[in-house]
N, C-alpha and C. Protein backbone atom coordinates (compact mmCIF):
# COMPACT_ATOMS: atom_id res chain seq x y z
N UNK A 1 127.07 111.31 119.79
CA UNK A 1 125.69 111.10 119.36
C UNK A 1 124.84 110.76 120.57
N UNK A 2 123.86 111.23 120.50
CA UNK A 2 122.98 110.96 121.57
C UNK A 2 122.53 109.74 121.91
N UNK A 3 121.59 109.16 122.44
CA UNK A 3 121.30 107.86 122.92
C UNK A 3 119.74 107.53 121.49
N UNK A 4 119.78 106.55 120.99
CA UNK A 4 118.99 106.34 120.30
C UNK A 4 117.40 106.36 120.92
N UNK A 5 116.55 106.80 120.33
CA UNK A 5 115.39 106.77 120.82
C UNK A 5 114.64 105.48 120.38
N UNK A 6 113.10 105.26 120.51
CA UNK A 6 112.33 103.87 120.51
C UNK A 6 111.10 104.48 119.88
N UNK A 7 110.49 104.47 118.87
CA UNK A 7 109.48 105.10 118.38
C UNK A 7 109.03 103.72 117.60
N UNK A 8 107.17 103.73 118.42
CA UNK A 8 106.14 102.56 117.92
C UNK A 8 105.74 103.32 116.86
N UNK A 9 105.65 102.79 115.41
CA UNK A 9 104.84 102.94 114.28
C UNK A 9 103.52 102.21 114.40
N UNK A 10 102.83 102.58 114.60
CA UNK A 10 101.50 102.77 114.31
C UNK A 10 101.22 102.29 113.41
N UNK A 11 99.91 101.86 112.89
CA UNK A 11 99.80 101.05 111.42
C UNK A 11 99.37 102.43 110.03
N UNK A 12 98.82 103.28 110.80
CA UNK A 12 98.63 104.55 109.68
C UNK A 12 99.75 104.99 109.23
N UNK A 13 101.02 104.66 109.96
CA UNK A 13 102.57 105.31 109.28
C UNK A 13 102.50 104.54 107.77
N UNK A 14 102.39 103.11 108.23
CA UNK A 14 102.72 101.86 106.60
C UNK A 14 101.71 102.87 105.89
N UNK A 15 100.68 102.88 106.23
CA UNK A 15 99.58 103.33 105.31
C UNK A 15 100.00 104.40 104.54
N UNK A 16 100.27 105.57 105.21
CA UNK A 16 100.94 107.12 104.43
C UNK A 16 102.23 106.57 103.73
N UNK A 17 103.22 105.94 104.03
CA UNK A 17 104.20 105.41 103.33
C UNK A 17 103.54 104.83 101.61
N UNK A 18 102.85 104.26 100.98
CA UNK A 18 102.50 104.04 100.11
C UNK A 18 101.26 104.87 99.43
N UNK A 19 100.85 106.05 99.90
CA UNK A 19 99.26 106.55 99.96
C UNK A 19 99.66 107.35 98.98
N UNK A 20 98.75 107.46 97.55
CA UNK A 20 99.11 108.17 96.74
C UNK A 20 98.34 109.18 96.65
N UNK A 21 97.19 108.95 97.66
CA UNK A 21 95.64 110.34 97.93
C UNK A 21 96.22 111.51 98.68
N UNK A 22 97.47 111.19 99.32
CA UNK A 22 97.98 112.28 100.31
C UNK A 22 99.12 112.26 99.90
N UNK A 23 99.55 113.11 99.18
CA UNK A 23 101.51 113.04 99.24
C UNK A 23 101.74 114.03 99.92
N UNK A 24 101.42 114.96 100.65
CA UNK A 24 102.32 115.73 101.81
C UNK A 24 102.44 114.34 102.55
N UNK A 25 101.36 114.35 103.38
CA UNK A 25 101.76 112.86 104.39
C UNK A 25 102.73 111.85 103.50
N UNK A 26 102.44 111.24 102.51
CA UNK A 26 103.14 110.29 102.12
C UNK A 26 104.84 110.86 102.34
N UNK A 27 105.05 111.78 101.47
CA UNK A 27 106.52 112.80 101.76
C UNK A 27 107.21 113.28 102.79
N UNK A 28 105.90 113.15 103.98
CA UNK A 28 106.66 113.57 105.21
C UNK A 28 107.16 112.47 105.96
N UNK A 29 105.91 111.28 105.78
CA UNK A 29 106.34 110.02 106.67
C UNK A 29 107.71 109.40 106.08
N UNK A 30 107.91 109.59 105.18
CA UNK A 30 108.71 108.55 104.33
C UNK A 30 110.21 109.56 104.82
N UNK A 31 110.45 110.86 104.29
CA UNK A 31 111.55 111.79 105.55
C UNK A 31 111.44 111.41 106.19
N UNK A 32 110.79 111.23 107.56
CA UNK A 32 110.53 111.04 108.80
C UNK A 32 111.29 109.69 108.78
N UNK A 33 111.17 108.84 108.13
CA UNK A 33 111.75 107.46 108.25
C UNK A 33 112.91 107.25 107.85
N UNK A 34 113.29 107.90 106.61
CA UNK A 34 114.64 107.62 106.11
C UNK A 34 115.47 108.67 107.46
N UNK A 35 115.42 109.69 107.90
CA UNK A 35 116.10 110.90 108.38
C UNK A 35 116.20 109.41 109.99
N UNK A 36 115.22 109.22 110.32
CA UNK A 36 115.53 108.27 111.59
C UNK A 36 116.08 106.73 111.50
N UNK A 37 115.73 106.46 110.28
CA UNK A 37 116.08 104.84 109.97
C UNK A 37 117.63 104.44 110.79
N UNK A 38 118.52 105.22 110.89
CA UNK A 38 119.97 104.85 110.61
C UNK A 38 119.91 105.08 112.71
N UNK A 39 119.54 106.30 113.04
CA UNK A 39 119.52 106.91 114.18
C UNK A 39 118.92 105.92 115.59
N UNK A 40 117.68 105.69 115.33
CA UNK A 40 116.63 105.17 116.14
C UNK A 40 116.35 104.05 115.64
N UNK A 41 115.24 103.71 116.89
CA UNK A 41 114.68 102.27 116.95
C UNK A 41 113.46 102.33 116.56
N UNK A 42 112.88 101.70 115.13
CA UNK A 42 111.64 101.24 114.69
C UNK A 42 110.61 100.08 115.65
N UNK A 43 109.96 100.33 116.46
CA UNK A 43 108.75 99.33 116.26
C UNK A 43 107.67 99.01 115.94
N UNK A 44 107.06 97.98 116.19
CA UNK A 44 105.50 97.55 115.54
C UNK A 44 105.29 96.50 116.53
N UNK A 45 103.76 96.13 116.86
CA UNK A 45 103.16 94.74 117.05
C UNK A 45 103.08 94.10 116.36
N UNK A 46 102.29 92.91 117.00
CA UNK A 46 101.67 92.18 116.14
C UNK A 46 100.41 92.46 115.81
N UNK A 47 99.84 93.17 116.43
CA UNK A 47 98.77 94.12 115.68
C UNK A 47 98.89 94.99 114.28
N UNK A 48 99.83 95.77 114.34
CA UNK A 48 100.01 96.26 113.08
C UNK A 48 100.55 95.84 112.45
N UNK A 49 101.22 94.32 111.88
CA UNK A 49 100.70 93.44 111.11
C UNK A 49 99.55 92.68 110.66
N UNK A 50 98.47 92.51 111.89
CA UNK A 50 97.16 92.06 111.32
C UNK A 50 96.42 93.01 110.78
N UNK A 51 96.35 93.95 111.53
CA UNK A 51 96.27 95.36 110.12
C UNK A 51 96.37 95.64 109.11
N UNK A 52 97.52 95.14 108.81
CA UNK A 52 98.30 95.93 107.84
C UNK A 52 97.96 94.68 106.95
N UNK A 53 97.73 93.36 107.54
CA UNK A 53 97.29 92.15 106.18
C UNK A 53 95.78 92.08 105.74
N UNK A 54 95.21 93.04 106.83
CA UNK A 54 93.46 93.32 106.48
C UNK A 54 93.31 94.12 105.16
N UNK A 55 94.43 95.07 104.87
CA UNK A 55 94.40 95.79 103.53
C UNK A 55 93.78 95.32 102.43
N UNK A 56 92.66 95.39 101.76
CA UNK A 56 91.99 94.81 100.75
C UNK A 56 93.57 94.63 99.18
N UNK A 57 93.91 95.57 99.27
CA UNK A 57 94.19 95.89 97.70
C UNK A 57 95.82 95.25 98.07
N UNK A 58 95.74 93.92 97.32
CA UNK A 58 97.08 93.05 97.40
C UNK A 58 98.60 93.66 97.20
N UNK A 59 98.62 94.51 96.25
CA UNK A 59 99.58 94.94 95.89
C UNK A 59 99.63 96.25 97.22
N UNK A 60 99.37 97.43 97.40
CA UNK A 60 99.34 98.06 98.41
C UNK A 60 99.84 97.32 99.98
N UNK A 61 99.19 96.54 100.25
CA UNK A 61 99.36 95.39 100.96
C UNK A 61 101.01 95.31 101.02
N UNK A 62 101.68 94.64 99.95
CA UNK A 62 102.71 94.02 99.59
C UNK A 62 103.25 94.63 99.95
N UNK A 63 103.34 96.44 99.15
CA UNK A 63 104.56 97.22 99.49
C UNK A 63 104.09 97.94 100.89
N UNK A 64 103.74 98.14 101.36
CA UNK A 64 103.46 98.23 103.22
C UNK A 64 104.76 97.16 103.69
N UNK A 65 104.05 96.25 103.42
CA UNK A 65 105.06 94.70 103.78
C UNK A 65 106.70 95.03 104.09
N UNK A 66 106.74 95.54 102.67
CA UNK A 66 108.23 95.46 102.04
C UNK A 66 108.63 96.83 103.11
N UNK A 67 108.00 97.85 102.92
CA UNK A 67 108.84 99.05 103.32
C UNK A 67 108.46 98.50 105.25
N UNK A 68 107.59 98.01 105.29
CA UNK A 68 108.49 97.25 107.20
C UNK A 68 109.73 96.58 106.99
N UNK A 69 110.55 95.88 106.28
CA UNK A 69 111.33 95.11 106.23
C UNK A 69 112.63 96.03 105.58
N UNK A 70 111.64 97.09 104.39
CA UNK A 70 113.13 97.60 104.48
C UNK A 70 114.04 98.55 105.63
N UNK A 71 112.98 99.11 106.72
CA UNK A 71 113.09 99.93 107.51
C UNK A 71 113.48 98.89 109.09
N UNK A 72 113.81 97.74 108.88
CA UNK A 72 114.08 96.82 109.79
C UNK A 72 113.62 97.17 111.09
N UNK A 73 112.37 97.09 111.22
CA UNK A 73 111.32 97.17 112.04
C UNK A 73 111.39 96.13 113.01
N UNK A 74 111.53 96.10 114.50
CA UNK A 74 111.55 95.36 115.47
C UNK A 74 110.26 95.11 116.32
N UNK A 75 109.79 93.80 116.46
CA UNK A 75 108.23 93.86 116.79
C UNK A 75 108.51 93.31 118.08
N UNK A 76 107.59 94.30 118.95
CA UNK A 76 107.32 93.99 120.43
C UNK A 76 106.22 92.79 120.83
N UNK A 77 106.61 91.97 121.72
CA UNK A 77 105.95 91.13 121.83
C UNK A 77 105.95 90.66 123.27
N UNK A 78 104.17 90.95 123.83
CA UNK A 78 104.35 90.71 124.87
C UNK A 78 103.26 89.86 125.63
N UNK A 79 102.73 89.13 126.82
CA UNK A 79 101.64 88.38 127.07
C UNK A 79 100.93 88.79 126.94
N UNK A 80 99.31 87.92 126.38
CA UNK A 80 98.29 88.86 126.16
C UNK A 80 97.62 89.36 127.71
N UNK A 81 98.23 88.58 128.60
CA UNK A 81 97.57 89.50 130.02
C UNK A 81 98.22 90.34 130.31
N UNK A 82 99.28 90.40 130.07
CA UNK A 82 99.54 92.12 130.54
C UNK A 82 99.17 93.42 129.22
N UNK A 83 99.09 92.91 128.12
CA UNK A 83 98.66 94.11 127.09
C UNK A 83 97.35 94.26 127.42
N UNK A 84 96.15 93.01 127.19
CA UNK A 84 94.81 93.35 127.85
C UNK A 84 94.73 94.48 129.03
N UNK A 85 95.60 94.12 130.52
CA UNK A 85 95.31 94.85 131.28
C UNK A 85 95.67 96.30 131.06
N UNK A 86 96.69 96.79 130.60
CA UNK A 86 97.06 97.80 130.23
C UNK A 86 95.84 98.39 129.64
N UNK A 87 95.75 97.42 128.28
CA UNK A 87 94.86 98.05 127.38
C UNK A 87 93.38 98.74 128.22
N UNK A 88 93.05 97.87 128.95
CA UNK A 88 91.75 98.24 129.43
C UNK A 88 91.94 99.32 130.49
N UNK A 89 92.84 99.34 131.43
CA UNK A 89 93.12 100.57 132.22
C UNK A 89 93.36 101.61 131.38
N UNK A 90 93.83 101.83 130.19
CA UNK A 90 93.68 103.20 129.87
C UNK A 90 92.26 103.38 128.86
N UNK A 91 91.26 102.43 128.71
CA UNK A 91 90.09 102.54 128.78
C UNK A 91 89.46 103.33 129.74
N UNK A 92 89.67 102.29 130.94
CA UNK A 92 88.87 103.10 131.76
C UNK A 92 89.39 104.30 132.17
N UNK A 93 90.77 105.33 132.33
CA UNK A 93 90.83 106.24 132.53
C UNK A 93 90.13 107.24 131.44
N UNK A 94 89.89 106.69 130.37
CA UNK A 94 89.77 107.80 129.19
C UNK A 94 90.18 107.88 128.03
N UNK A 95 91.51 107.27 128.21
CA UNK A 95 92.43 107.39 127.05
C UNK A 95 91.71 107.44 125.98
N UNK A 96 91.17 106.22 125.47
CA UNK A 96 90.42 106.30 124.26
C UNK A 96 89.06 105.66 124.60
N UNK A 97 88.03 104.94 123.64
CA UNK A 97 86.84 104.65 124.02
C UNK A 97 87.15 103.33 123.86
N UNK A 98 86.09 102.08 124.97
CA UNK A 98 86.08 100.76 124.53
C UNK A 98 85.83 100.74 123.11
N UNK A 99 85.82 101.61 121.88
CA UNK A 99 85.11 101.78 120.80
C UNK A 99 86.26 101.21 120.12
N UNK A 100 87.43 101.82 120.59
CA UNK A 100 88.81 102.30 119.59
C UNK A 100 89.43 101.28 120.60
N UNK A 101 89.28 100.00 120.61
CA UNK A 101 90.09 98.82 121.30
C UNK A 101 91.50 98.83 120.74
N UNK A 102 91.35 98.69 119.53
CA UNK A 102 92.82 98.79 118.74
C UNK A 102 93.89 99.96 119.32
N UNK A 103 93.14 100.96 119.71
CA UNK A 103 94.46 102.30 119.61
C UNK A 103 94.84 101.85 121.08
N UNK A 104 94.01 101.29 121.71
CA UNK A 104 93.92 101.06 123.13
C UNK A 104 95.68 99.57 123.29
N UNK A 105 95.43 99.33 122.60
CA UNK A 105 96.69 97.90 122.46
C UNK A 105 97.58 98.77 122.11
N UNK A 106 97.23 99.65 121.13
CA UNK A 106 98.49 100.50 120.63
C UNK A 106 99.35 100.91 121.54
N UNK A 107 98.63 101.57 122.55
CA UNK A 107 99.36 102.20 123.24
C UNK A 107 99.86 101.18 124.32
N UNK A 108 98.70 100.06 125.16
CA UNK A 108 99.46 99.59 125.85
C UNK A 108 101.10 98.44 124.94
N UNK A 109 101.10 98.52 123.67
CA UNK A 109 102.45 98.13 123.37
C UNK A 109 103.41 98.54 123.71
N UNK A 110 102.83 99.97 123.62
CA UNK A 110 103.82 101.55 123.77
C UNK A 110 104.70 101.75 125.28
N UNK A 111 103.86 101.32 125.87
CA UNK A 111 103.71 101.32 127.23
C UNK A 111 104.59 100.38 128.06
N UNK A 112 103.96 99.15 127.62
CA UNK A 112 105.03 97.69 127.81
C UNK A 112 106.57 97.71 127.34
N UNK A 113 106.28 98.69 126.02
CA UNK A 113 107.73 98.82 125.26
C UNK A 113 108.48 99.93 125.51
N UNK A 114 107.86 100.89 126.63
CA UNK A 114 108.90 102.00 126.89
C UNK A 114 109.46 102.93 125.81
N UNK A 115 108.66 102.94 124.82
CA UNK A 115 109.06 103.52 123.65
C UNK A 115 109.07 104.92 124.35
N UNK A 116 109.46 105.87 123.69
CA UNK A 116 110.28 107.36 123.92
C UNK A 116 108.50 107.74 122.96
N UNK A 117 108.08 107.43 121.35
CA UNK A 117 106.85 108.24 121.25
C UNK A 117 105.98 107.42 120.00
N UNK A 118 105.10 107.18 120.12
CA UNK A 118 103.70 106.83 119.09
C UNK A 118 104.01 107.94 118.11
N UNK A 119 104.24 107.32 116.63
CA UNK A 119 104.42 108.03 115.43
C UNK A 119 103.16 107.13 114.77
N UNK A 120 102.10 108.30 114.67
CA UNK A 120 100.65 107.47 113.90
C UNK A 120 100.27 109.06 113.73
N UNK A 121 99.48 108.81 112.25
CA UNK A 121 98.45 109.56 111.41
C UNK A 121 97.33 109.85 111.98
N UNK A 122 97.11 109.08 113.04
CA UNK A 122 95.78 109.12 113.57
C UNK A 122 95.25 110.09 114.59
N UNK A 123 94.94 111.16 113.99
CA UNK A 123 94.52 112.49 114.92
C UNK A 123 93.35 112.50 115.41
N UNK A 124 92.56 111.80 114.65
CA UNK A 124 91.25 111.68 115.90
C UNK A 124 91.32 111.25 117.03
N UNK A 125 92.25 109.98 116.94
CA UNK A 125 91.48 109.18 118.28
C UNK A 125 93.37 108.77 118.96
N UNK A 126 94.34 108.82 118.21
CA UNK A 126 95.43 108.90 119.44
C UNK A 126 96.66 110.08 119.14
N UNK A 127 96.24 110.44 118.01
CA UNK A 127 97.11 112.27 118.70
C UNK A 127 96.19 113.45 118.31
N UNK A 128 95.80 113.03 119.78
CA UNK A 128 95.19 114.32 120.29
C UNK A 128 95.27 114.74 121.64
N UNK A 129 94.74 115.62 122.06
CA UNK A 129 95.23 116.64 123.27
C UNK A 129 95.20 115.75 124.42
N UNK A 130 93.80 114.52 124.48
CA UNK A 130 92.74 114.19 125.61
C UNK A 130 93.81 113.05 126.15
N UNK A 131 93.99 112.24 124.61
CA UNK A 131 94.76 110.94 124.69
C UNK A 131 96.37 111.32 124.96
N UNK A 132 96.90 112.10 124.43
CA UNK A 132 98.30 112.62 124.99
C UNK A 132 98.58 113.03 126.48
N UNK A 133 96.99 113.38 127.05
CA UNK A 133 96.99 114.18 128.32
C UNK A 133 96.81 112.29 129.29
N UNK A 134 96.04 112.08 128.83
CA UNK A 134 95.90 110.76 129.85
C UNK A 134 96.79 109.72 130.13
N UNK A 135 97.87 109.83 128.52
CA UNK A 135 98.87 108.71 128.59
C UNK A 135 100.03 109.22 129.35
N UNK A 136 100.05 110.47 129.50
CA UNK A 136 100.70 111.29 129.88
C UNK A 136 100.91 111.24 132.01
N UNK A 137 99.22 111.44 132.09
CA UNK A 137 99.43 111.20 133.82
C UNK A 137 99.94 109.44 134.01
N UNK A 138 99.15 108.78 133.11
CA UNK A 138 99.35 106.91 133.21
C UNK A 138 100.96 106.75 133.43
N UNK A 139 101.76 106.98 132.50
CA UNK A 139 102.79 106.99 132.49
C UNK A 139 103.39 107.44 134.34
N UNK A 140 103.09 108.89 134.26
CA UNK A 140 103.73 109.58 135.44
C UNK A 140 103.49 108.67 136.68
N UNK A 141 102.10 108.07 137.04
CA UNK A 141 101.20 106.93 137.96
C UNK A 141 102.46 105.95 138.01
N UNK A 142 102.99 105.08 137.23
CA UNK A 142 103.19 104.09 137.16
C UNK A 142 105.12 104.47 137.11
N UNK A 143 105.56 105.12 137.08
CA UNK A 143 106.92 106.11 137.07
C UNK A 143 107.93 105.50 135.56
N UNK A 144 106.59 105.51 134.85
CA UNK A 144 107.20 105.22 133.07
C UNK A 144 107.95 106.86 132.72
N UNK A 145 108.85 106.79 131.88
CA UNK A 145 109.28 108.07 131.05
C UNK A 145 108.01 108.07 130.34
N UNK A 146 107.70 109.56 130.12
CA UNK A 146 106.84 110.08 129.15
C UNK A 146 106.92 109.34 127.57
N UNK A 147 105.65 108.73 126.97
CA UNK A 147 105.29 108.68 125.59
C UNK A 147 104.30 110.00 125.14
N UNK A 148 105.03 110.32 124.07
CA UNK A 148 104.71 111.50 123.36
C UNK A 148 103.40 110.77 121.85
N UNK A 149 102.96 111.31 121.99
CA UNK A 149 102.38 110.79 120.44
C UNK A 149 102.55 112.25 119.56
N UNK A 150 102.20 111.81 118.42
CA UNK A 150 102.76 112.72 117.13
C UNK A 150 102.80 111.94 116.07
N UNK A 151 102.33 112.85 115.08
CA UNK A 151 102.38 112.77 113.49
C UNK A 151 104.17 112.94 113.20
N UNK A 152 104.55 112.15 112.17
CA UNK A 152 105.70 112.37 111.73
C UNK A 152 106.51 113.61 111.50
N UNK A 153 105.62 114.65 111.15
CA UNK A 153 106.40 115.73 111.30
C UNK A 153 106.31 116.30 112.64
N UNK A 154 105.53 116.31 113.69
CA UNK A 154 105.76 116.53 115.01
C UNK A 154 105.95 115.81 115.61
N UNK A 155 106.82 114.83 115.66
CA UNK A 155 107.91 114.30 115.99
C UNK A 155 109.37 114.59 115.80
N UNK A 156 109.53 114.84 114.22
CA UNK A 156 110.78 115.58 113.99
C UNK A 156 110.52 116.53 114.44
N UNK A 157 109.37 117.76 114.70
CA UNK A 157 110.03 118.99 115.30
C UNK A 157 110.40 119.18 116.77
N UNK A 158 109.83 117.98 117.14
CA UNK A 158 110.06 117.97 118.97
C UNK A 158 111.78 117.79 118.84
N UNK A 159 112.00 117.37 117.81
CA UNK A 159 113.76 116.53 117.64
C UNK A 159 114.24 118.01 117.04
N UNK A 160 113.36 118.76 117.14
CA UNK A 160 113.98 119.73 115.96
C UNK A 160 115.36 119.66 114.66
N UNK A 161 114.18 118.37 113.84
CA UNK A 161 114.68 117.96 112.80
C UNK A 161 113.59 118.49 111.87
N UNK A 162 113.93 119.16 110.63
CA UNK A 162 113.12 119.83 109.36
C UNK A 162 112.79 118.23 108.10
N UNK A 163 111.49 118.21 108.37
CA UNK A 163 111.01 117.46 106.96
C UNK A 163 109.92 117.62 106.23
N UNK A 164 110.46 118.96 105.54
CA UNK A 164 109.63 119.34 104.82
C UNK A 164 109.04 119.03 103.89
């Protein structure tokens, strides 16, 4: 078996995991998780827990909760001066906008945590071409292994694993 990989969940993963407005996404993330659960390494911040407790609707909320715990999710935790700095250097390269502070932590978690790839829903503002391309040289700058970002199913296909 190969060497286990390190993949940061994102807080839009919990979200599609319970989302009953989208069931492709809901169906793919939830494959995506069971097919890796046993294989790989789950993480999260502590950000996407304060996230994830901002959820208005209690019950939704709850089971988010539950399916982190059933998926034994390991949370990275690191000083807030080195995530700040991170965070803000890939501000200023581009990565994302001082707008999108949050995706900006995201990644410097990602970053700090050496994760292998960012598994998030979020195609506007961190999987996309600009932000994949910038985290991409940051990484190379600093002689990190490549973080990939990707939606759950392009992630399994980079693994060329089917979850249809």
């Amino acid at each position: 078996m190969s060497e286990p990989l390190r993949f940061y969940l994102e807080t839009s993963v919990w979200s599609r995991v319970v989302d009953r407005k989208e069931p492709f996404r809901r169906r793919a993330t939830r494959r995506f998780l069971s097919w890796a659960d046993r294989r790989h390494h789950f993480l999260a911040s502590h950000l996407v827990i304060v996230e994830l407790r901002r959820t208005p609707h209690l019950e939704t909320r709850k089971r988010m909760m539950r399916a982190m715990d059933a998926y034994r999710v390991r949370h990275l935790q690191y000083p807030a001066t080195r995530l700040r700095r991170v965070a803000y250097e890939l501000i200023a390269l581009g990565c994302v906008t001082a707008k999108h502070l949050a995706d900006a932590y995201h990644l410097a978690y990602a970053v700090l945590g050496r994760v292998d790839a960012v598994v998030t829903w979020n195609m506007a503002d961190l999987a996309r071409a600009h932000t994949r391309e910038v985290l991409r040289d940051y990484c190379w700058r600093y002689g990190i292994p490549e973080i990939r970002i990707g939606n759950p199913s392009e992630v399994a296909g980079w693994l060329d694993v089917e979850i249809p």
